[in-house]
PDB file of N, CA and C in Angstrom:
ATOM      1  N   UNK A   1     -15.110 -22.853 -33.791  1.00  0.00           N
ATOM      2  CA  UNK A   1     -15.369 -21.890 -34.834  1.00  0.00           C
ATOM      3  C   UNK A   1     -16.869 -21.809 -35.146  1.00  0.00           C
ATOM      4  N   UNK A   2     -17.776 -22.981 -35.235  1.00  0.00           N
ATOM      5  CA  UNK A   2     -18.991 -22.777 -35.600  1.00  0.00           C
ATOM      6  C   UNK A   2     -19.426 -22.341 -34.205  1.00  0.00           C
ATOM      7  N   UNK A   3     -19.488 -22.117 -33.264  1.00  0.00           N
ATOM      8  CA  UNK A   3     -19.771 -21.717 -31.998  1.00  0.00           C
ATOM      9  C   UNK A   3     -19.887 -20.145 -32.050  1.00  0.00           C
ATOM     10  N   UNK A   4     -18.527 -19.795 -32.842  1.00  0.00           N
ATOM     11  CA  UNK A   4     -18.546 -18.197 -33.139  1.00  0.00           C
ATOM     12  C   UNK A   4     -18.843 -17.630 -34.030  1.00  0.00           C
ATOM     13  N   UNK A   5     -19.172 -18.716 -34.929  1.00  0.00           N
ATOM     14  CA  UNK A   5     -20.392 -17.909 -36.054  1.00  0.00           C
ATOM     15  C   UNK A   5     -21.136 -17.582 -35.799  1.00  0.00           C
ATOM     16  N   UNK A   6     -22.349 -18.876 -34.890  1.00  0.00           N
ATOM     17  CA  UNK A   6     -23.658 -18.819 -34.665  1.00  0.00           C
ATOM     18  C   UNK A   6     -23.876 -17.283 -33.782  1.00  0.00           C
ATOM     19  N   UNK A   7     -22.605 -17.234 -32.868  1.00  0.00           N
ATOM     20  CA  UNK A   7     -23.078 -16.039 -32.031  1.00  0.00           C
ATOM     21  C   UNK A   7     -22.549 -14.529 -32.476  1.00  0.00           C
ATOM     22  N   UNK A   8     -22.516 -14.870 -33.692  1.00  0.00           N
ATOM     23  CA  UNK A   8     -21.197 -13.504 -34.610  1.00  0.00           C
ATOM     24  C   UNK A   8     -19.852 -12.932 -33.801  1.00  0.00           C
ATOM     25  N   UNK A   9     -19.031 -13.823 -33.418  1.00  0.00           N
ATOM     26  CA  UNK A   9     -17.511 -13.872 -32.671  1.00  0.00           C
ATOM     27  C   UNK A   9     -16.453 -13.543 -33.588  1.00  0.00           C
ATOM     28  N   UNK A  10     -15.659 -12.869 -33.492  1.00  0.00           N
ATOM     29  CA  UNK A  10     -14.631 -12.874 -34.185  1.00  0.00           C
ATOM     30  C   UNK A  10     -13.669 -13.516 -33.779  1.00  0.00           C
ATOM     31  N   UNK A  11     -13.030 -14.062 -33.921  1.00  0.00           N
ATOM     32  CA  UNK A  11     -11.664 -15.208 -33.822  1.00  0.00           C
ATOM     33  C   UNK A  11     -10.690 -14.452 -34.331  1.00  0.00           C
ATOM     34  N   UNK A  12      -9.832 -14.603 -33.357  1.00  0.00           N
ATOM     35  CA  UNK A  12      -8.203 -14.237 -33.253  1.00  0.00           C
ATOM     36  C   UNK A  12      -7.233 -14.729 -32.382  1.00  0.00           C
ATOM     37  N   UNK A  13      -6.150 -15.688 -33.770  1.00  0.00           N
ATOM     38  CA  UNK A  13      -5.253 -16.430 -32.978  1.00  0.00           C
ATOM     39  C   UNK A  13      -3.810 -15.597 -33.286  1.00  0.00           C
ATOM     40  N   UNK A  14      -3.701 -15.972 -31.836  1.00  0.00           N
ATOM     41  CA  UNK A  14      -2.354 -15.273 -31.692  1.00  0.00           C
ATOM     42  C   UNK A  14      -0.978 -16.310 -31.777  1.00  0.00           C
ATOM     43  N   UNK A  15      -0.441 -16.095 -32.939  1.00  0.00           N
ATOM     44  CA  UNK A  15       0.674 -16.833 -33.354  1.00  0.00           C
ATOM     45  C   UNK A  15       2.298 -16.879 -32.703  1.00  0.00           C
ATOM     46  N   UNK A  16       3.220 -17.018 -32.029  1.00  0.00           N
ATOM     47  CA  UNK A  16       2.678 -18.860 -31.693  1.00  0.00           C
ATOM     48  C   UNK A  16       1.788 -18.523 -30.849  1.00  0.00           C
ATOM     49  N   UNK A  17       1.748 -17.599 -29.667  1.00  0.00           N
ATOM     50  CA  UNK A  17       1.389 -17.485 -27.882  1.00  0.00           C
ATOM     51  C   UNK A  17       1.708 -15.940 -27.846  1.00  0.00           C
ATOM     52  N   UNK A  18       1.118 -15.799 -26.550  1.00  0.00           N
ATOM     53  CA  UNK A  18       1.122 -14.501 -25.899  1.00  0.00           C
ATOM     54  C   UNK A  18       2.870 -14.466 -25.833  1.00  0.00           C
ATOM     55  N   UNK A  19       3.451 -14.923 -25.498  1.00  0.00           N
ATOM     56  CA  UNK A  19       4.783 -14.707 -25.303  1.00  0.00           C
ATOM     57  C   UNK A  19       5.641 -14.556 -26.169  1.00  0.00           C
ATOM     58  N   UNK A  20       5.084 -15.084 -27.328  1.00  0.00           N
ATOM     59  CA  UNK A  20       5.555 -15.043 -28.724  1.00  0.00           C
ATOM     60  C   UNK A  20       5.151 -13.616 -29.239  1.00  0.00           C
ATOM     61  N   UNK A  21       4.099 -13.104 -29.070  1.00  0.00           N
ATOM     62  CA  UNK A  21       3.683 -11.569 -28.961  1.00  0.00           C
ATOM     63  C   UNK A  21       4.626 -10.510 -28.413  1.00  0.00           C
ATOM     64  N   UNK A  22       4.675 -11.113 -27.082  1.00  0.00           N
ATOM     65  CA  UNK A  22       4.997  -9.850 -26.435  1.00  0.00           C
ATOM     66  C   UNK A  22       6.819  -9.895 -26.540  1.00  0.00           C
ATOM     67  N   UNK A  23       7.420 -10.777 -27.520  1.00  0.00           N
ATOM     68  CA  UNK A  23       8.722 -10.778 -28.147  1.00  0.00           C
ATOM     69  C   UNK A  23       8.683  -9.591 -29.197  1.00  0.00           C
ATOM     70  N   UNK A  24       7.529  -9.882 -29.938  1.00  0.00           N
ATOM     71  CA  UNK A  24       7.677  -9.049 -31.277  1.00  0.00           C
ATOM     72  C   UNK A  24       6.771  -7.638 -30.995  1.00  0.00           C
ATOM     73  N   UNK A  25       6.555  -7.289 -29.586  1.00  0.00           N
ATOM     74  CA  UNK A  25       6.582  -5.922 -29.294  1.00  0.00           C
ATOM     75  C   UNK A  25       7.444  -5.108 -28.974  1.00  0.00           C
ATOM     76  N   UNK A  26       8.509  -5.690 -28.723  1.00  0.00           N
ATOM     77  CA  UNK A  26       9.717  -5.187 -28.711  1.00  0.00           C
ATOM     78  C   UNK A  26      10.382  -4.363 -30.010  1.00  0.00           C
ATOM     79  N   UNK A  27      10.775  -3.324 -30.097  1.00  0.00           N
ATOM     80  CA  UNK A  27      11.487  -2.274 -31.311  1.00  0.00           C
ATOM     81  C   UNK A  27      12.769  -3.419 -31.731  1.00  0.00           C
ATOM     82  N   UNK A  28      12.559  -3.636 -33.339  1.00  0.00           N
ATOM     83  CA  UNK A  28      13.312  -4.297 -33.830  1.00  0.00           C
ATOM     84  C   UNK A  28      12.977  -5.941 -33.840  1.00  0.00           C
ATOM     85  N   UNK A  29      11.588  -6.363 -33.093  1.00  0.00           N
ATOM     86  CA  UNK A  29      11.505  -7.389 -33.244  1.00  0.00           C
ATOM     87  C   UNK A  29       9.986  -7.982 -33.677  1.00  0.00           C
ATOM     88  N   UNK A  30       8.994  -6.783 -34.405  1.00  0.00           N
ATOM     89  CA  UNK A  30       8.083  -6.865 -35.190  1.00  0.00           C
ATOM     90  C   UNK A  30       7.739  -8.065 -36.151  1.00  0.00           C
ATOM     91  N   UNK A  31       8.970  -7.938 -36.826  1.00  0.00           N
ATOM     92  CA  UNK A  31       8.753  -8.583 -38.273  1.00  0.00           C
ATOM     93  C   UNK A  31       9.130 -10.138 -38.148  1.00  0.00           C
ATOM     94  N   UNK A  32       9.810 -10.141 -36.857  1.00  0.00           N
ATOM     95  CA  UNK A  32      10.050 -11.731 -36.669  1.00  0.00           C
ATOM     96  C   UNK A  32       8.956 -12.739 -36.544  1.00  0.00           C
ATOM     97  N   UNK A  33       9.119 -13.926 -37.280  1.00  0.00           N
ATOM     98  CA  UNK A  33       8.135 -14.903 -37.753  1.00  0.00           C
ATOM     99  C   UNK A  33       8.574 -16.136 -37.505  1.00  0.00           C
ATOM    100  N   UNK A  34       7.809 -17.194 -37.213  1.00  0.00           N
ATOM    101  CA  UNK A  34       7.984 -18.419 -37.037  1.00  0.00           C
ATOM    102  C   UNK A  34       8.902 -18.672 -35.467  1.00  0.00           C
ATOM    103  N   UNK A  35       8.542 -18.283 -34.380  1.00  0.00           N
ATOM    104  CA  UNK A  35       8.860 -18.651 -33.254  1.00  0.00           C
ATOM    105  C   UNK A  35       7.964 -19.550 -32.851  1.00  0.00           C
ATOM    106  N   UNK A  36       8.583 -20.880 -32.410  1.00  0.00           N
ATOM    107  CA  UNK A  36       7.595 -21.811 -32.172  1.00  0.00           C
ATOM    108  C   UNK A  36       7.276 -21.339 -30.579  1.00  0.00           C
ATOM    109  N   UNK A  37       6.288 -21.955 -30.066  1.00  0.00           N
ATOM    110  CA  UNK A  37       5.610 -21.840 -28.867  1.00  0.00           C
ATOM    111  C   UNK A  37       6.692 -22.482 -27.702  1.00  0.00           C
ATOM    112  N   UNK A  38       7.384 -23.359 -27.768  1.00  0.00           N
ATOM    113  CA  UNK A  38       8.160 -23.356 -27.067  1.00  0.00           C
ATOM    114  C   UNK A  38       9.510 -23.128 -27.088  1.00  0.00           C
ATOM    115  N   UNK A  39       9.973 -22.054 -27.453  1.00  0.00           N
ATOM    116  CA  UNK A  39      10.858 -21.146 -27.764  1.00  0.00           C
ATOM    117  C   UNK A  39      10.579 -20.045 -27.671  1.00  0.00           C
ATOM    118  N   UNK A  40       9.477 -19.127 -27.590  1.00  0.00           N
ATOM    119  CA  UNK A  40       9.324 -17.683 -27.150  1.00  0.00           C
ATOM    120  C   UNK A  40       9.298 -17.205 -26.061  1.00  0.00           C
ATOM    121  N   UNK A  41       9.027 -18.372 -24.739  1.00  0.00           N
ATOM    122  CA  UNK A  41       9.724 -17.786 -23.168  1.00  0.00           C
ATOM    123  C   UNK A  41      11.204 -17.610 -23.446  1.00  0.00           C
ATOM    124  N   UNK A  42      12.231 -18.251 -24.192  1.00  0.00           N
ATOM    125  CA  UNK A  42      13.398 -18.140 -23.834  1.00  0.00           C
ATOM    126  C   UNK A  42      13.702 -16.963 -24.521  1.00  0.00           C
ATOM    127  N   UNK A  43      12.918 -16.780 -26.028  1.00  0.00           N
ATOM    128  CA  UNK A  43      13.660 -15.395 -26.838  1.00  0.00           C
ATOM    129  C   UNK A  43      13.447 -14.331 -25.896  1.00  0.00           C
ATOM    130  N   UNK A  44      11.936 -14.550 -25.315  1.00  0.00           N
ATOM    131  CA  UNK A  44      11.316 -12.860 -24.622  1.00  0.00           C
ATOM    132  C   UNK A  44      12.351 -13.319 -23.623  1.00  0.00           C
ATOM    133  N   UNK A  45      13.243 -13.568 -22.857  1.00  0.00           N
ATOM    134  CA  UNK A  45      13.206 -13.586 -21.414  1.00  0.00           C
ATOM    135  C   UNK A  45      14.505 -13.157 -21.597  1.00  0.00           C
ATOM    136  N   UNK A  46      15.347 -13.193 -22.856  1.00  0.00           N
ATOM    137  CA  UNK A  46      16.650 -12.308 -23.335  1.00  0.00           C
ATOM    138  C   UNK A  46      16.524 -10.752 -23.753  1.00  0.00           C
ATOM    139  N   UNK A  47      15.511 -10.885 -23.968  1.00  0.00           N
ATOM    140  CA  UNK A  47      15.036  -9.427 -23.835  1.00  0.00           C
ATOM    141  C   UNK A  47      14.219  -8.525 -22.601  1.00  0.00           C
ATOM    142  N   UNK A  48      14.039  -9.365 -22.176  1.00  0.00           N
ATOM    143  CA  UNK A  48      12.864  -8.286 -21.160  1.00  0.00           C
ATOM    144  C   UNK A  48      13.036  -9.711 -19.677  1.00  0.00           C
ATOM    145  N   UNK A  49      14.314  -9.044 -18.911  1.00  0.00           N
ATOM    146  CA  UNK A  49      14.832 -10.691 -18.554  1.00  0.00           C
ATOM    147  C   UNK A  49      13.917 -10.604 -16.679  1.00  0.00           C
ATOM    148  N   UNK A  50      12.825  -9.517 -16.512  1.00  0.00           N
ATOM    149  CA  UNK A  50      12.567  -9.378 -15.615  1.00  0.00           C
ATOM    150  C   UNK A  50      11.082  -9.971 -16.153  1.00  0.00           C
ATOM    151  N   UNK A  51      10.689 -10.536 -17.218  1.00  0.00           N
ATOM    152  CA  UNK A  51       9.454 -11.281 -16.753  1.00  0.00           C
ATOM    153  C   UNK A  51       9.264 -12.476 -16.434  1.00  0.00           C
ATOM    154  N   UNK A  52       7.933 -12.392 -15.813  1.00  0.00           N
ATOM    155  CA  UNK A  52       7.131 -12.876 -15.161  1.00  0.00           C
ATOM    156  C   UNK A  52       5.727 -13.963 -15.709  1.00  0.00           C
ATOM    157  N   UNK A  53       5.297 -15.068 -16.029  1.00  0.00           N
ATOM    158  CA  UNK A  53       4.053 -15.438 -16.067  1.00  0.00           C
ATOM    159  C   UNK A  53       3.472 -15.672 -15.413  1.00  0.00           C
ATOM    160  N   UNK A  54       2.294 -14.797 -15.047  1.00  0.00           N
ATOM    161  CA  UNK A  54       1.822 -14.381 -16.540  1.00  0.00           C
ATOM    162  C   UNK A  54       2.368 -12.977 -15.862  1.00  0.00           C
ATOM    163  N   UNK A  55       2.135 -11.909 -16.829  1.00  0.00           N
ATOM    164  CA  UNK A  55       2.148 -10.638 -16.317  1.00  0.00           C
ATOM    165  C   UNK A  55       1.171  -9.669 -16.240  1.00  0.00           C
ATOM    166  N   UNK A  56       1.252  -8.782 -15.133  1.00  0.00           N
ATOM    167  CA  UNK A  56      -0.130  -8.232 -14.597  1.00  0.00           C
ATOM    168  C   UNK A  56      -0.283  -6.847 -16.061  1.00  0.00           C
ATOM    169  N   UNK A  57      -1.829  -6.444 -15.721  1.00  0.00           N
ATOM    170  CA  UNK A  57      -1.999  -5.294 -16.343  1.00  0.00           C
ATOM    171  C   UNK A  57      -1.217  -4.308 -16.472  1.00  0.00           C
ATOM    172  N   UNK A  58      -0.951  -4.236 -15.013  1.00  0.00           N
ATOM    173  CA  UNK A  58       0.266  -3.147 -14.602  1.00  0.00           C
ATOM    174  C   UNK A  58       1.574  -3.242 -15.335  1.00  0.00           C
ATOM    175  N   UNK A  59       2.012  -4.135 -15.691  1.00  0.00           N
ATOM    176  CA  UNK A  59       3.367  -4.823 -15.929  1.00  0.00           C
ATOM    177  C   UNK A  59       3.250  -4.094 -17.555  1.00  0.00           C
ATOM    178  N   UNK A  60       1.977  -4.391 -18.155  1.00  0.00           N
ATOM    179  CA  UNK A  60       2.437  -4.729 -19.458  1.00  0.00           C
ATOM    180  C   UNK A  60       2.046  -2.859 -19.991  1.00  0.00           C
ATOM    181  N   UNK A  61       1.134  -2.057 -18.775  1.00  0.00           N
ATOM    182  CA  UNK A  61       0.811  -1.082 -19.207  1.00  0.00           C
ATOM    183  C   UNK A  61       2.439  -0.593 -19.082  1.00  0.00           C
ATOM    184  N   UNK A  62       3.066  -0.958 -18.017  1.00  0.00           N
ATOM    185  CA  UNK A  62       4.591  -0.005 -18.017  1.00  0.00           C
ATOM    186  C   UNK A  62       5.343  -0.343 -18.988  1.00  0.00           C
ATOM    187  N   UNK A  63       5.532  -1.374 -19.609  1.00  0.00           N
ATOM    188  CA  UNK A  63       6.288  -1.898 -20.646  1.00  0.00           C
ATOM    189  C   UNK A  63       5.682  -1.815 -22.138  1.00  0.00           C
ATOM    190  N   UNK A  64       5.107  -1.848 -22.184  1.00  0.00           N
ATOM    191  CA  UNK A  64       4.118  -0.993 -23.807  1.00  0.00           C
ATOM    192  C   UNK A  64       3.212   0.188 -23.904  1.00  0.00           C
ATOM    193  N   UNK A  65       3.205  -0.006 -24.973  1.00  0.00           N
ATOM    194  CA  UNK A  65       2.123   1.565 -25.051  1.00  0.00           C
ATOM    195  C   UNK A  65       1.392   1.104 -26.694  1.00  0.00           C
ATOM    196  N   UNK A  66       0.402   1.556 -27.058  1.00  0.00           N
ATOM    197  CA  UNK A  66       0.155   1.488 -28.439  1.00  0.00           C
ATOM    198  C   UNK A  66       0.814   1.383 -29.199  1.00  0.00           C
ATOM    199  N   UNK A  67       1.630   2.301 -29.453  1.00  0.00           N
ATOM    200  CA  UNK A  67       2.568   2.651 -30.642  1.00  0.00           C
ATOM    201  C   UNK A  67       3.575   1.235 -30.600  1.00  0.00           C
ATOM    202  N   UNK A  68       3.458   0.514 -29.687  1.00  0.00           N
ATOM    203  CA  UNK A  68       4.005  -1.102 -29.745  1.00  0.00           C
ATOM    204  C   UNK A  68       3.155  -1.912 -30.579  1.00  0.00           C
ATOM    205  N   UNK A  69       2.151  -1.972 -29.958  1.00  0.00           N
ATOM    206  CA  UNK A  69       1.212  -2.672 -30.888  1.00  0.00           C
ATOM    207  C   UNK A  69       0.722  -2.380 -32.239  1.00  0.00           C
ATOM    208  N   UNK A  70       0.734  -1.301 -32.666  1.00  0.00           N
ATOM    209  CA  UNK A  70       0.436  -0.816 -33.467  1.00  0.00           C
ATOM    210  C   UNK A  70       1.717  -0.976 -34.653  1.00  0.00           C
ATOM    211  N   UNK A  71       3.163  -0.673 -34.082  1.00  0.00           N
ATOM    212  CA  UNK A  71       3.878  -1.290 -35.320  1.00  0.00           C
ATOM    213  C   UNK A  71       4.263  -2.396 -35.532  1.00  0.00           C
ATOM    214  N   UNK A  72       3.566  -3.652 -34.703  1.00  0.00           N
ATOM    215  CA  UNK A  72       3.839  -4.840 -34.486  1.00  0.00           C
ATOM    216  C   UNK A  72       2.826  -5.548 -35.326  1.00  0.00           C
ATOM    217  N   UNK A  73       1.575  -4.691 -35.281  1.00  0.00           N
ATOM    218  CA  UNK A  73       0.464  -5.302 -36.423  1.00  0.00           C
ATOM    219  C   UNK A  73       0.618  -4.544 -37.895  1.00  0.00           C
ATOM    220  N   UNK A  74       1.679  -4.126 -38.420  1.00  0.00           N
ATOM    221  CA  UNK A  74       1.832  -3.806 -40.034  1.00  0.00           C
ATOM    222  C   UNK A  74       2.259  -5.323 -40.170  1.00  0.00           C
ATOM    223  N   UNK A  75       3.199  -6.094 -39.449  1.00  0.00           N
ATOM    224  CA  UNK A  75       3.371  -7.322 -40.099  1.00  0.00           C
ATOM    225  C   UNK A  75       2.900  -8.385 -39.495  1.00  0.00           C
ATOM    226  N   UNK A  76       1.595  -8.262 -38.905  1.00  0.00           N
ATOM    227  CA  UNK A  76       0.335  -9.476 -38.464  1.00  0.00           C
ATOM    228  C   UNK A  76      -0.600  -9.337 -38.806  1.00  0.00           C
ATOM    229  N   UNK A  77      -1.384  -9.665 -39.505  1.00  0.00           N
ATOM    230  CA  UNK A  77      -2.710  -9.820 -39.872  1.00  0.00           C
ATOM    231  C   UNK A  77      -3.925  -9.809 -38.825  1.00  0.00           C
ATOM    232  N   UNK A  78      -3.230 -11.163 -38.085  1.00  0.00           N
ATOM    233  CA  UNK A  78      -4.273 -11.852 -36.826  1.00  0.00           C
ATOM    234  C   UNK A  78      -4.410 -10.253 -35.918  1.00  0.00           C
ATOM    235  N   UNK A  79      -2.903 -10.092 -35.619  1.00  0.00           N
ATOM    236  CA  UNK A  79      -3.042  -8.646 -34.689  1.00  0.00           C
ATOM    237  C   UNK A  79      -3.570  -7.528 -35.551  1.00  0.00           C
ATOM    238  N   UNK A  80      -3.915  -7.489 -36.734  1.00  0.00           N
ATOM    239  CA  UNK A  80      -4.538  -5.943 -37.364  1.00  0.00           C
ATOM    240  C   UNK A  80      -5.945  -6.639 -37.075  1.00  0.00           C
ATOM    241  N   UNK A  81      -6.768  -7.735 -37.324  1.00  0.00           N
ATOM    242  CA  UNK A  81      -7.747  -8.318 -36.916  1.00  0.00           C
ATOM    243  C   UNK A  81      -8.479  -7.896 -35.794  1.00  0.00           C
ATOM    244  N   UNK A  82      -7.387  -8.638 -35.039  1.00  0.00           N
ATOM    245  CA  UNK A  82      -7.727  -7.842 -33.108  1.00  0.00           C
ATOM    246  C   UNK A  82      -7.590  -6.464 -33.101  1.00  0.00           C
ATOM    247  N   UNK A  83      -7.013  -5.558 -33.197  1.00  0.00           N
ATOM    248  CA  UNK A  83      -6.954  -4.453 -33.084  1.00  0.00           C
ATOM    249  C   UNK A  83      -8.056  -3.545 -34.045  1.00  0.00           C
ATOM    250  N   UNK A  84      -8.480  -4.247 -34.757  1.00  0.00           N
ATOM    251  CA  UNK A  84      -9.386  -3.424 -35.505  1.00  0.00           C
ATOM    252  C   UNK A  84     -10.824  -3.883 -35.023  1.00  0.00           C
ATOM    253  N   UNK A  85     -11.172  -5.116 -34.344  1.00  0.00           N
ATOM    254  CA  UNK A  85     -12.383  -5.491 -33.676  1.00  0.00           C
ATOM    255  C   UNK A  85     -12.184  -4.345 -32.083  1.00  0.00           C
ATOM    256  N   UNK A  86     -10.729  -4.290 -31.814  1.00  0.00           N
ATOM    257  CA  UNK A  86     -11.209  -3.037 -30.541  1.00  0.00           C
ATOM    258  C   UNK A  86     -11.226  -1.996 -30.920  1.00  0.00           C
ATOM    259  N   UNK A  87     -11.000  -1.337 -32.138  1.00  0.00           N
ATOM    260  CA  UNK A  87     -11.591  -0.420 -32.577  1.00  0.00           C
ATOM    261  C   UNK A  87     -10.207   0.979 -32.503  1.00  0.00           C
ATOM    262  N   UNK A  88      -8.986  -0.039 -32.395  1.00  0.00           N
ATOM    263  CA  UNK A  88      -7.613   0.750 -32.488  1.00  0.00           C
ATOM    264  C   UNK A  88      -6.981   0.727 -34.160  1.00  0.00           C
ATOM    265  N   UNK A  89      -7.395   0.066 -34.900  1.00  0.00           N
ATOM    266  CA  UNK A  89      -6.516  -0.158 -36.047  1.00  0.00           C
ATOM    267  C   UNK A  89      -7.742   0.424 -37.183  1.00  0.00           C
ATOM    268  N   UNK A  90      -7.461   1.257 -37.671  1.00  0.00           N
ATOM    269  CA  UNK A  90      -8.144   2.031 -38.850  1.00  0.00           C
ATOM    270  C   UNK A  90      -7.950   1.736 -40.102  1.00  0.00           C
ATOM    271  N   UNK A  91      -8.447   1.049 -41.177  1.00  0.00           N
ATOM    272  CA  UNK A  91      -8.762   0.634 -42.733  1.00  0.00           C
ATOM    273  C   UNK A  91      -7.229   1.292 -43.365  1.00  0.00           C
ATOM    274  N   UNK A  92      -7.409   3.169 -42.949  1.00  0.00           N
ATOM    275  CA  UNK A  92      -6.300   3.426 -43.737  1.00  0.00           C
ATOM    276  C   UNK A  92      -4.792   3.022 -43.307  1.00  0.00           C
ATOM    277  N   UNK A  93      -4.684   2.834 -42.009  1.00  0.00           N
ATOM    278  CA  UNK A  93      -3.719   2.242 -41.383  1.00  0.00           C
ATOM    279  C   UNK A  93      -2.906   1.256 -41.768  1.00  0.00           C
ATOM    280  N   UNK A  94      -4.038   0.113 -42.282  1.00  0.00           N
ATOM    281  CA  UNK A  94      -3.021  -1.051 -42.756  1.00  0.00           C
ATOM    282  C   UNK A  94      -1.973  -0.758 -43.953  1.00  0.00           C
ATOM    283  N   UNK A  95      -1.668  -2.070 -43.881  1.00  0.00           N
ATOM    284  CA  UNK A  95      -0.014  -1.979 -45.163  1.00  0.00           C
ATOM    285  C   UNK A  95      -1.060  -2.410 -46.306  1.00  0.00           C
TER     286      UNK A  95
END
């Protein structure tokens, strides 16, 4: 953290894991909270039972689109964070 001060970094942790993410990009599974890190390969892999780690660009461009991410960060902070340092998530946007 002091590493990314000194060089003005923004920090963003993604809660639990990427896999834990790409569970709650799924429609209907946004608002879900507290998946521990080793438990979100098994939730995502009941849902989306053709992935892969890791998964390519390609993979994740066919399987999401914004409008995933975007209603997945009304109930993440960390992800309105990230998304607003790339310059996708707009002030009036948030909840």
């Amino acid at each position: 953290m002091a590493v990314a001060r000194e060089n003005d970094l923004e920090v963003v942790f993604l809660s639990p894991n990427l896999e834990g993410l790409l569970f709650r990009l799924h429609r209907g599974k946004e608002k879900t909270r507290g998946i521990q890190a080793s438990e979100a390969r098994t939730k995502l892999l009941k849902i989306w039972p053709s992935y892969k780690k890791p998964p390519t660009a390609d993979q994740l461009a066919q399987k999401f689109k914004l409008d995933h991410l975007l209603r997945a960060a009304k109930h993440d902070d960390q992800l309105r964070n990230l998304l607003a340092c790339l310059g996708l998530w707009e002030p009036k946007s948030s909840v």
